[in-house]
N, C-alpha and C. Protein backbone atom coordinates (compact mmCIF):
# COMPACT_ATOMS: atom_id res chain seq x y z
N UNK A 1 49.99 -101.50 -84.95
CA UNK A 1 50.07 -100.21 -84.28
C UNK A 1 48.68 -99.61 -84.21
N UNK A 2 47.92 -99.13 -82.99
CA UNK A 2 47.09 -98.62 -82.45
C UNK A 2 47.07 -97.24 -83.51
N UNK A 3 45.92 -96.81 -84.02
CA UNK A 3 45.91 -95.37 -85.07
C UNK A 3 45.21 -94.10 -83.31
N UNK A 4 45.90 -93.09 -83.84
CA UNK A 4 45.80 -92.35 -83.06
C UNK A 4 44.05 -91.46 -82.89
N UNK A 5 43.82 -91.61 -81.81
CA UNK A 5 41.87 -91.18 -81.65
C UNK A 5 42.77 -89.71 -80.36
N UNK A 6 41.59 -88.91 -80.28
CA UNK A 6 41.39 -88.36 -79.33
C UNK A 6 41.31 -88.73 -77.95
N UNK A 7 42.27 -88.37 -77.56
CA UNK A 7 41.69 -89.44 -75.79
C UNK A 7 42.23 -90.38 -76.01
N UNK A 8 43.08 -90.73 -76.76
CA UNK A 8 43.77 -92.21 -76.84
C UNK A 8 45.21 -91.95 -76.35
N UNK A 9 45.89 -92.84 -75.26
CA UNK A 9 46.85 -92.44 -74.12
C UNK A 9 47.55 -93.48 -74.75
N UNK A 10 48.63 -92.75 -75.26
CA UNK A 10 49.73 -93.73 -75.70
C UNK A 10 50.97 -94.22 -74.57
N UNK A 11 51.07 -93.21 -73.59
CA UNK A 11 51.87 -93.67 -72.72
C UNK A 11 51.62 -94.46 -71.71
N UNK A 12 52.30 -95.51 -71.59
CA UNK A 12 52.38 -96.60 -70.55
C UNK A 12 52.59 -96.29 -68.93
N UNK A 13 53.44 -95.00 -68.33
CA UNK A 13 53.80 -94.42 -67.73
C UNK A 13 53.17 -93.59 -67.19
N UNK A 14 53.08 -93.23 -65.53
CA UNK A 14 51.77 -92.63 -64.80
C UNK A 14 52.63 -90.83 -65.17
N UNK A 15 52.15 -89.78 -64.84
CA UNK A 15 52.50 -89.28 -65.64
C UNK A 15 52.54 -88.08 -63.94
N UNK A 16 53.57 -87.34 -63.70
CA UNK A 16 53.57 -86.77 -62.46
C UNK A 16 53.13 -85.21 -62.81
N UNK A 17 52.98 -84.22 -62.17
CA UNK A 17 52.58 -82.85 -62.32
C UNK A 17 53.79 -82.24 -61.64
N UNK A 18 54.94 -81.84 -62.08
CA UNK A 18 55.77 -81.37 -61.23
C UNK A 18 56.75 -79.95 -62.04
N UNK A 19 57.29 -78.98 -61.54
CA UNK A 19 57.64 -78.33 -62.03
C UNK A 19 59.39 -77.69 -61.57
N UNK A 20 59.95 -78.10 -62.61
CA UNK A 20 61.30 -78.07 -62.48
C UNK A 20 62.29 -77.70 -63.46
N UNK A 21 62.37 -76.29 -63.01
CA UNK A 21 63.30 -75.35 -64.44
C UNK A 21 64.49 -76.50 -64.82
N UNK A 22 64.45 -75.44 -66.17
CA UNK A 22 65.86 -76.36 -66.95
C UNK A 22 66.33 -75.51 -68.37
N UNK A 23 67.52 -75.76 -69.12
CA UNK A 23 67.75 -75.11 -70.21
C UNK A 23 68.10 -75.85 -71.20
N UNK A 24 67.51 -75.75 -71.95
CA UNK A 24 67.93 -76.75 -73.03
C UNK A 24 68.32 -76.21 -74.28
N UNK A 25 69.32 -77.22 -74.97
CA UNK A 25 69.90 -76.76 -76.17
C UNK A 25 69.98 -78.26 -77.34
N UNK A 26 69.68 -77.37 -78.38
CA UNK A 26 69.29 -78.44 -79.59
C UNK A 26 70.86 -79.32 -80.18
N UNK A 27 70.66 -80.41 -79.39
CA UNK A 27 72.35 -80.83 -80.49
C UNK A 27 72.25 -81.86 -81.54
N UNK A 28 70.85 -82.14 -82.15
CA UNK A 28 71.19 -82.52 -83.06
C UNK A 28 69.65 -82.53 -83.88
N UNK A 29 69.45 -81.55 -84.81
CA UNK A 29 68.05 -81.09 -85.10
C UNK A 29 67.59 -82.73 -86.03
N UNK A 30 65.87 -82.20 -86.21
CA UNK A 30 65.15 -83.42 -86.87
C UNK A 30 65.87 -82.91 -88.21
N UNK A 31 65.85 -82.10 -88.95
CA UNK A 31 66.42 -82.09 -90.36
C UNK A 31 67.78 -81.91 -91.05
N UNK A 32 68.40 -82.15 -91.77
CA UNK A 32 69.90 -82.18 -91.87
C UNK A 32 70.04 -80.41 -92.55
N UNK A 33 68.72 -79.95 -92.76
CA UNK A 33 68.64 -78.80 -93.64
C UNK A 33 68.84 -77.25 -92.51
N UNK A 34 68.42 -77.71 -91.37
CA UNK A 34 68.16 -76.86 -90.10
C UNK A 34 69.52 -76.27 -89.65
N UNK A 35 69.67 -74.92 -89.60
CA UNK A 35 70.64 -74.44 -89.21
C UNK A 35 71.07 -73.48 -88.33
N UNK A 36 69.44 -73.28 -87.61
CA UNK A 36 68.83 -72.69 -86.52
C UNK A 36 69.05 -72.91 -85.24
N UNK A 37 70.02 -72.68 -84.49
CA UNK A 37 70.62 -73.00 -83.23
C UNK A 37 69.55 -72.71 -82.53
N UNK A 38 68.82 -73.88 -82.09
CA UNK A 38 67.69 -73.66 -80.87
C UNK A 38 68.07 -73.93 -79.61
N UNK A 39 67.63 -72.83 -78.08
CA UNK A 39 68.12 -73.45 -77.35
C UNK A 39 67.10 -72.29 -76.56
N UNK A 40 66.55 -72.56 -75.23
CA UNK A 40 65.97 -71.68 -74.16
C UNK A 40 66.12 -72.46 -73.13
N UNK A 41 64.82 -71.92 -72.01
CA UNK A 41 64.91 -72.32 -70.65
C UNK A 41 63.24 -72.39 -70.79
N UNK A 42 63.09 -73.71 -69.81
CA UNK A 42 61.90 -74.06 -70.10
C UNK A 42 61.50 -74.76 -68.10
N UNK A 43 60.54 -75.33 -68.03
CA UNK A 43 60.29 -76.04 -66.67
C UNK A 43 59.40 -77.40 -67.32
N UNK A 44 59.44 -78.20 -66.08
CA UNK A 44 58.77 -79.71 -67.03
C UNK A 44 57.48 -79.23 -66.23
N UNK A 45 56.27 -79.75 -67.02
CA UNK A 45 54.81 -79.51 -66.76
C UNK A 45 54.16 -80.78 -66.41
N UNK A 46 54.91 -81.79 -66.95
CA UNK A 46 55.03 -83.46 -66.30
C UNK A 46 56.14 -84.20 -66.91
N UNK A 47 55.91 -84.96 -66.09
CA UNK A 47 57.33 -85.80 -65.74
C UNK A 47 56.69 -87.66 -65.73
N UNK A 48 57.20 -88.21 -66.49
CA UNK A 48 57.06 -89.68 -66.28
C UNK A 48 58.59 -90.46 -66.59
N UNK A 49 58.18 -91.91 -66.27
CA UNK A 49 60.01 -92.39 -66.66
C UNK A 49 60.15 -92.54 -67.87
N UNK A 50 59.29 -92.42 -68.77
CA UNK A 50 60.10 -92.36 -70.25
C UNK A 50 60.34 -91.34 -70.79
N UNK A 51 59.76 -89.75 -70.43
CA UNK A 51 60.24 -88.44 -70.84
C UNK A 51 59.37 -87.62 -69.70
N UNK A 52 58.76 -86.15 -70.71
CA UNK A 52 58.84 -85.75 -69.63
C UNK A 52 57.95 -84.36 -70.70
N UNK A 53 56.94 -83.35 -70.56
CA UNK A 53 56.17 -82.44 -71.46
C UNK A 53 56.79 -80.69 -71.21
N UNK A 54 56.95 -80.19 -71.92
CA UNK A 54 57.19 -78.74 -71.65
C UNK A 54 57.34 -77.45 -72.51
N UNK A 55 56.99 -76.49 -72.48
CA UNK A 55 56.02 -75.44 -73.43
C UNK A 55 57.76 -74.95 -73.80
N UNK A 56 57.42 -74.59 -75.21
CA UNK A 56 58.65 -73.66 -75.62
C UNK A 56 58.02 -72.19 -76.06
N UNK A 57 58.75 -71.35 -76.41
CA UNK A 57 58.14 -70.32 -77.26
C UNK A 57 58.56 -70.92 -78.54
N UNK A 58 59.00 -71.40 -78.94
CA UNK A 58 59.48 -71.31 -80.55
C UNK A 58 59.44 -73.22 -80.78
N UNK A 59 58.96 -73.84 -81.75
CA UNK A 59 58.85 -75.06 -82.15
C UNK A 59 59.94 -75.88 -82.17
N UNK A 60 60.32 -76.62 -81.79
CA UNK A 60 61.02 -78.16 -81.65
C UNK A 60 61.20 -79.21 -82.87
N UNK A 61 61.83 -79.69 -84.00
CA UNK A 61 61.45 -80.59 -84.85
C UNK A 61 61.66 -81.67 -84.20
N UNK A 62 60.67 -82.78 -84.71
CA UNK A 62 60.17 -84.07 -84.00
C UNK A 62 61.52 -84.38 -84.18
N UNK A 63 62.35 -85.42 -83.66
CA UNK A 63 63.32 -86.52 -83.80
C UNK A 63 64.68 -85.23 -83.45
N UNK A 64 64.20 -84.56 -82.65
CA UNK A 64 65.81 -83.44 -82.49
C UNK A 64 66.02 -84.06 -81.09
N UNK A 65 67.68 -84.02 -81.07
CA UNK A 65 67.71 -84.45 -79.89
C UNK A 65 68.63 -83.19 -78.88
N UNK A 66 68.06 -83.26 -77.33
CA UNK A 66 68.49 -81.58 -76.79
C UNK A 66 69.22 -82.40 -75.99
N UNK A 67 70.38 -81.20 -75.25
CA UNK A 67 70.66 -81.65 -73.79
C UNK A 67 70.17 -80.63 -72.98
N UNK A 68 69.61 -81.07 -71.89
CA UNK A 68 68.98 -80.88 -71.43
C UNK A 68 69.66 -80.76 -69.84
N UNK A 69 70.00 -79.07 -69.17
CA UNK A 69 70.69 -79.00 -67.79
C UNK A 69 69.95 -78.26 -67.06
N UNK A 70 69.82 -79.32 -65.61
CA UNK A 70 68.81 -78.78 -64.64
C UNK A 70 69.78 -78.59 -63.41
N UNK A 71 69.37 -77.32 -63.00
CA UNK A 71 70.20 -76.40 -61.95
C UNK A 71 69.38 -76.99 -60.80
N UNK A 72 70.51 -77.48 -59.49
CA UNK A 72 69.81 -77.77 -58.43
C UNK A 72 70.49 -77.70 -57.23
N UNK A 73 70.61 -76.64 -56.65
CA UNK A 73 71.41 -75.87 -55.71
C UNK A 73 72.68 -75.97 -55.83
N UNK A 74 73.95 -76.61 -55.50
CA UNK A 74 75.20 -75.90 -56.21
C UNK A 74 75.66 -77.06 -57.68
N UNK A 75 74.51 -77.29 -58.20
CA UNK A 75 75.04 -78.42 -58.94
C UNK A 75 74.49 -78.18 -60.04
N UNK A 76 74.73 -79.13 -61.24
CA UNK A 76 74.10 -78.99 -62.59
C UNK A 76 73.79 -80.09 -63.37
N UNK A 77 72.57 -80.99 -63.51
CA UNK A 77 72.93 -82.35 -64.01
C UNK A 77 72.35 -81.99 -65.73
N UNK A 78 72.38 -83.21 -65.88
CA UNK A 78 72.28 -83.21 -67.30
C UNK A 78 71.76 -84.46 -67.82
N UNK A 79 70.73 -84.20 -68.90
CA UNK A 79 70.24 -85.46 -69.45
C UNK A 79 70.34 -85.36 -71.05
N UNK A 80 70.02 -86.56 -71.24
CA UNK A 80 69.62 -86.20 -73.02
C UNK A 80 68.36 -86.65 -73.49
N UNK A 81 67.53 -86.18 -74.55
CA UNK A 81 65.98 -86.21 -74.64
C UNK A 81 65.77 -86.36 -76.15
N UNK A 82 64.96 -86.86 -76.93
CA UNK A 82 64.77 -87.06 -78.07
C UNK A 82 63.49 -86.30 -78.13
N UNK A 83 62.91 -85.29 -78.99
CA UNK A 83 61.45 -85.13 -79.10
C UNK A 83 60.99 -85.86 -79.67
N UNK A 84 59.59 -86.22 -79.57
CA UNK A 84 58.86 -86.84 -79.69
C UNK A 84 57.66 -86.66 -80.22
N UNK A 85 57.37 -85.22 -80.23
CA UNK A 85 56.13 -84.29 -80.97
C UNK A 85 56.03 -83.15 -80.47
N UNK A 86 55.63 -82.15 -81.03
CA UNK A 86 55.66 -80.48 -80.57
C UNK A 86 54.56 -80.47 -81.16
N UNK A 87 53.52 -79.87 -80.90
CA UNK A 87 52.18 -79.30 -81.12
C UNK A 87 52.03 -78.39 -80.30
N UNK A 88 51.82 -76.85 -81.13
CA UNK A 88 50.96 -75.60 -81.12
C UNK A 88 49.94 -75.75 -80.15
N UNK A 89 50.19 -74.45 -78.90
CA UNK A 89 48.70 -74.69 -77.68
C UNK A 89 48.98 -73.11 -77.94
N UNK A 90 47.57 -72.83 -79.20
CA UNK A 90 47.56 -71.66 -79.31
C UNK A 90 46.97 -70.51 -77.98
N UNK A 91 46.27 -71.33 -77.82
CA UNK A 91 45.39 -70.99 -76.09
C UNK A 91 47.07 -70.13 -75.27
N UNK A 92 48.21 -70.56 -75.39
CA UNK A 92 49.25 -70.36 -74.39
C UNK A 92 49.93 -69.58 -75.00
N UNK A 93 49.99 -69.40 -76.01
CA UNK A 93 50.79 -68.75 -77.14
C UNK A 93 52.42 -69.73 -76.63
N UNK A 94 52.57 -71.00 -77.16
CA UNK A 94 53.86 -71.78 -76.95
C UNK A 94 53.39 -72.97 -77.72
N UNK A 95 54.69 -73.71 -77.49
CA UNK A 95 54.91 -74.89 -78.42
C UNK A 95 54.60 -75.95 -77.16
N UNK A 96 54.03 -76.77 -77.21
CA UNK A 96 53.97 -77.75 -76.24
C UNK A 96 54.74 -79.42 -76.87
N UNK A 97 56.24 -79.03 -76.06
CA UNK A 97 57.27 -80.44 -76.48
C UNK A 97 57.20 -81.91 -75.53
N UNK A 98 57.16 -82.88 -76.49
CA UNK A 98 56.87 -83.83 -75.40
C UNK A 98 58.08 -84.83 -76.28
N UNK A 99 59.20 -85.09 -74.62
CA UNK A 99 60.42 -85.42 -74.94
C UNK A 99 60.60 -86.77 -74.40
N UNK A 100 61.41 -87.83 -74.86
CA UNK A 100 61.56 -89.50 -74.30
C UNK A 100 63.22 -89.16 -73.93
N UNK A 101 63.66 -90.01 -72.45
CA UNK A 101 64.62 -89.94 -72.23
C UNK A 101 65.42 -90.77 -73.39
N UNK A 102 66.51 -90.71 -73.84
CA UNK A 102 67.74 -91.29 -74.63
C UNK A 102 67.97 -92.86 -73.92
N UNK A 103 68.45 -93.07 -72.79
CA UNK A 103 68.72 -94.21 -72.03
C UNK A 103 68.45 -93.96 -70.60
N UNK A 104 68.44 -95.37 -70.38
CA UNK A 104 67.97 -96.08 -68.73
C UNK A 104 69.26 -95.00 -68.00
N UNK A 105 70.14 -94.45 -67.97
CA UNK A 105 70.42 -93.45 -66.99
C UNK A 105 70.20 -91.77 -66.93
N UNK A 106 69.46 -91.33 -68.08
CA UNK A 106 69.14 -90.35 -68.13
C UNK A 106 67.73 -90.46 -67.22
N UNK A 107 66.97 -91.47 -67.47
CA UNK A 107 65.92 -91.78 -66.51
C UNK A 107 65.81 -91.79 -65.41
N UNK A 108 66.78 -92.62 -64.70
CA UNK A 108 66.97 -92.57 -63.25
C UNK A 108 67.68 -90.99 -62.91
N UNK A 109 68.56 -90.62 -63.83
CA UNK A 109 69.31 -89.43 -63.15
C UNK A 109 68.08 -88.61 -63.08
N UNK A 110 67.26 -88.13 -64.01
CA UNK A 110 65.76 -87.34 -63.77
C UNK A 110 65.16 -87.85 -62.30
N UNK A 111 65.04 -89.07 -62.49
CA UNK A 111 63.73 -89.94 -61.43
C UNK A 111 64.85 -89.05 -60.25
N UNK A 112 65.88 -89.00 -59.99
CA UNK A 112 66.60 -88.48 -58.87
C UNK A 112 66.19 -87.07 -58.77
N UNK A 113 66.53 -86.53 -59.79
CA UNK A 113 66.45 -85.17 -59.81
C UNK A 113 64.96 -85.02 -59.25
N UNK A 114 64.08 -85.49 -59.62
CA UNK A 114 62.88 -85.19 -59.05
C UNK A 114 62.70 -85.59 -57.77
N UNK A 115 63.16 -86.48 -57.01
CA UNK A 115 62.97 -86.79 -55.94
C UNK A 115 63.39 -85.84 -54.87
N UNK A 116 64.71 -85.30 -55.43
CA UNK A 116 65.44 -84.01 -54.21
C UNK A 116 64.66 -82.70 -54.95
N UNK A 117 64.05 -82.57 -56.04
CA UNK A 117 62.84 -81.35 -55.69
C UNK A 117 61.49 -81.86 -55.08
N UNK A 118 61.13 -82.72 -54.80
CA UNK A 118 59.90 -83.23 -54.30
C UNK A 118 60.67 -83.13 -52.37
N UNK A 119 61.60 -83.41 -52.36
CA UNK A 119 62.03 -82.85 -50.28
C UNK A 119 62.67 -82.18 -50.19
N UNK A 120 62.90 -81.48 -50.98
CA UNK A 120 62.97 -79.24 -50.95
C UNK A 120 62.00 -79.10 -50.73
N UNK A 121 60.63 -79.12 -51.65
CA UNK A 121 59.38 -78.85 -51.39
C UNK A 121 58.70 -79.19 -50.22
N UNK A 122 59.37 -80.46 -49.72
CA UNK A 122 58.76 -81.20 -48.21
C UNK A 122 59.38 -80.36 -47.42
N UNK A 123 60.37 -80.43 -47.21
CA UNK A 123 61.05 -79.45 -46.39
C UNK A 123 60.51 -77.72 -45.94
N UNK A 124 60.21 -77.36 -46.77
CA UNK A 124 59.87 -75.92 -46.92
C UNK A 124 58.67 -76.17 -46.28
N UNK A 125 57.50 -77.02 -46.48
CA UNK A 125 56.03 -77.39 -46.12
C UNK A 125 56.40 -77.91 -44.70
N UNK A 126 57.20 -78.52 -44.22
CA UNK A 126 57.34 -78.93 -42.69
C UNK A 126 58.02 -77.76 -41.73
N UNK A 127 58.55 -77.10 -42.59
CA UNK A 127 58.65 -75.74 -41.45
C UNK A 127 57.89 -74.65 -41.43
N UNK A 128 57.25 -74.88 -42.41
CA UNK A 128 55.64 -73.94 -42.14
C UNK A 128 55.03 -74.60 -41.14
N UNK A 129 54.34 -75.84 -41.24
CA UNK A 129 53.99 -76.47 -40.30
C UNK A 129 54.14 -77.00 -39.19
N UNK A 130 55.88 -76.80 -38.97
CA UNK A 130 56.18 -76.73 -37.41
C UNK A 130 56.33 -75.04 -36.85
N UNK A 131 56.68 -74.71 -37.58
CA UNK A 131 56.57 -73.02 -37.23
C UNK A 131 58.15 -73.14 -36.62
N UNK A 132 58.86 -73.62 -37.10
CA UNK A 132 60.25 -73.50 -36.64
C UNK A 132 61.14 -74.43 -37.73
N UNK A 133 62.50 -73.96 -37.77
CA UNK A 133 63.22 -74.42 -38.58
C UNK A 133 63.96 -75.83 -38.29
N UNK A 134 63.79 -76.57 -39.73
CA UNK A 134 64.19 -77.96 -39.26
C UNK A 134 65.62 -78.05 -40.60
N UNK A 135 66.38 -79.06 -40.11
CA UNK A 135 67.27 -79.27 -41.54
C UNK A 135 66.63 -80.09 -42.73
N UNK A 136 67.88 -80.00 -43.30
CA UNK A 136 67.04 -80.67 -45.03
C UNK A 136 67.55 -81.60 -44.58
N UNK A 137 68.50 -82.47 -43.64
CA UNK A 137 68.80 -83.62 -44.14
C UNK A 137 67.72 -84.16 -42.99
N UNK A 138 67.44 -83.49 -41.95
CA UNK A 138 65.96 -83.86 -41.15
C UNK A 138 64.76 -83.66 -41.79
N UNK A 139 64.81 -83.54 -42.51
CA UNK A 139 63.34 -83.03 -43.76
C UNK A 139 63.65 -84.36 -44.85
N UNK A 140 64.58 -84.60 -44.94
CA UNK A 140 65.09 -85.93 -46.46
C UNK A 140 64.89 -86.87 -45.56
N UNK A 141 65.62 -87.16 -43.95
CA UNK A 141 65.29 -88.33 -43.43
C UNK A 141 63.85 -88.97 -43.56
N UNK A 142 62.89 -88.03 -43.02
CA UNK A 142 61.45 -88.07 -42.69
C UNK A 142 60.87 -88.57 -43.78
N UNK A 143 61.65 -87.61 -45.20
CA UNK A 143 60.78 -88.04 -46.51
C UNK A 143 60.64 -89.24 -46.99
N UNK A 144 62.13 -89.72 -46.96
CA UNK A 144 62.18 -90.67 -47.41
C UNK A 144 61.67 -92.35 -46.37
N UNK A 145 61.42 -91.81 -44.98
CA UNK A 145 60.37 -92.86 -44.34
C UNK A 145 59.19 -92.56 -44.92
N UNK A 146 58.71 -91.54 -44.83
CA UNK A 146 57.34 -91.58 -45.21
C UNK A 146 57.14 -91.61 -46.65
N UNK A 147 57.47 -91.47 -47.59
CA UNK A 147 57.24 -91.53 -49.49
C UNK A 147 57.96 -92.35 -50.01
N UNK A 148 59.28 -92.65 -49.37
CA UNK A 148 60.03 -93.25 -50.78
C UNK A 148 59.57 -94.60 -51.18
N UNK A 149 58.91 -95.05 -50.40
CA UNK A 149 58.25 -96.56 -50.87
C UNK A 149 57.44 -96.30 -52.15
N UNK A 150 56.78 -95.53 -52.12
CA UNK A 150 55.14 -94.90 -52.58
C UNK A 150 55.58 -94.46 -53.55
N UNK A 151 56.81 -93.34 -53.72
CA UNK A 151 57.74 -92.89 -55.01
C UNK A 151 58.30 -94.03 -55.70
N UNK A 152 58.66 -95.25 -55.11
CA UNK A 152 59.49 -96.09 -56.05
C UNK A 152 58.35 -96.95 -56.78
N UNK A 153 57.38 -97.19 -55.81
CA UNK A 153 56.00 -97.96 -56.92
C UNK A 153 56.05 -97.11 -58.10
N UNK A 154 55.72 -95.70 -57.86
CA UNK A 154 55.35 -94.96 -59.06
C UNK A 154 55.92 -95.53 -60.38
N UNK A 155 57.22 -95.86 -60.32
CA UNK A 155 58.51 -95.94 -61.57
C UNK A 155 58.68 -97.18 -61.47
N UNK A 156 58.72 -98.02 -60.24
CA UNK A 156 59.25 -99.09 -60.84
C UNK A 156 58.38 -100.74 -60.43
């Protein structure tokens, strides 16, 4: 095992910049002693396929595992996340949590979830730029000619 340096990138995984509310709740803390029902609303600050980074106000114990539900127009999905380390960004006044998905379908269900906020976002940007209103599923067609190749390298 590699000892940990500064600047030393343990993740294998390209690591995306994307931002996508969510609420999470603690169901099964790192200590058997913890009796502190943790739970807020947080947004991911990046996103890769094995987890995913995001600021709390209040600390995380390593090895807790959350579920984790992201609201996305009339729907609600859900993943599960193991932490992985919480370290203090006193600079922000927050906890900065960095979480690994549980299993290969919490992964893809994310990798999805991000994909239909990445052509919301397209969408919204192509009717600025046509100066007239287009649909989302004419905004998803387009996207997915033009990115989804380029999106699936990313992950897979």
């Amino acid at each position: 095992m590699k000892s940990r340096r500064r600047g030393y990138e343990r993740r294998e995984s390209v690591r995306h910049l994307i931002n996508i509310p969510f609420k999470y709740q603690v169901q099964v803390a790192g200590r058997a002693s913890q009796k502190k029902k943790i739970k807020g609303e947080s947004h991911t600050l990046n996103l890769s396929r094995g987890g995913f980074l995001f600021a709390a106000q209040e600390p995380i114990p390593e090895h807790s595992v959350l579920k984790v539900k992201i609201p996305f127009q009339t729907r609600t999905y859900q993943v599960h996340v193991k932490v992985m380390h919480c370290k203090q960004d006193r600079k922000e006044n927050a906890y900065l949590i960095g979480v690994e998905f549980q299993d290969v379908s919490d992964a893809f269900r994310m990798r999805l979830i991000e994909q239909m906020y990445l052509i919301t976002e397209y969408w919204q940007l192509r009717k600025r730029q046509l100066g007239r209103d287009i649909s989302l599923p004419e905004a998803s067609r387009e996207w997915v000619r033009r990115y989804s190749q380029k999106f699936q390298k990313l992950y897979w």
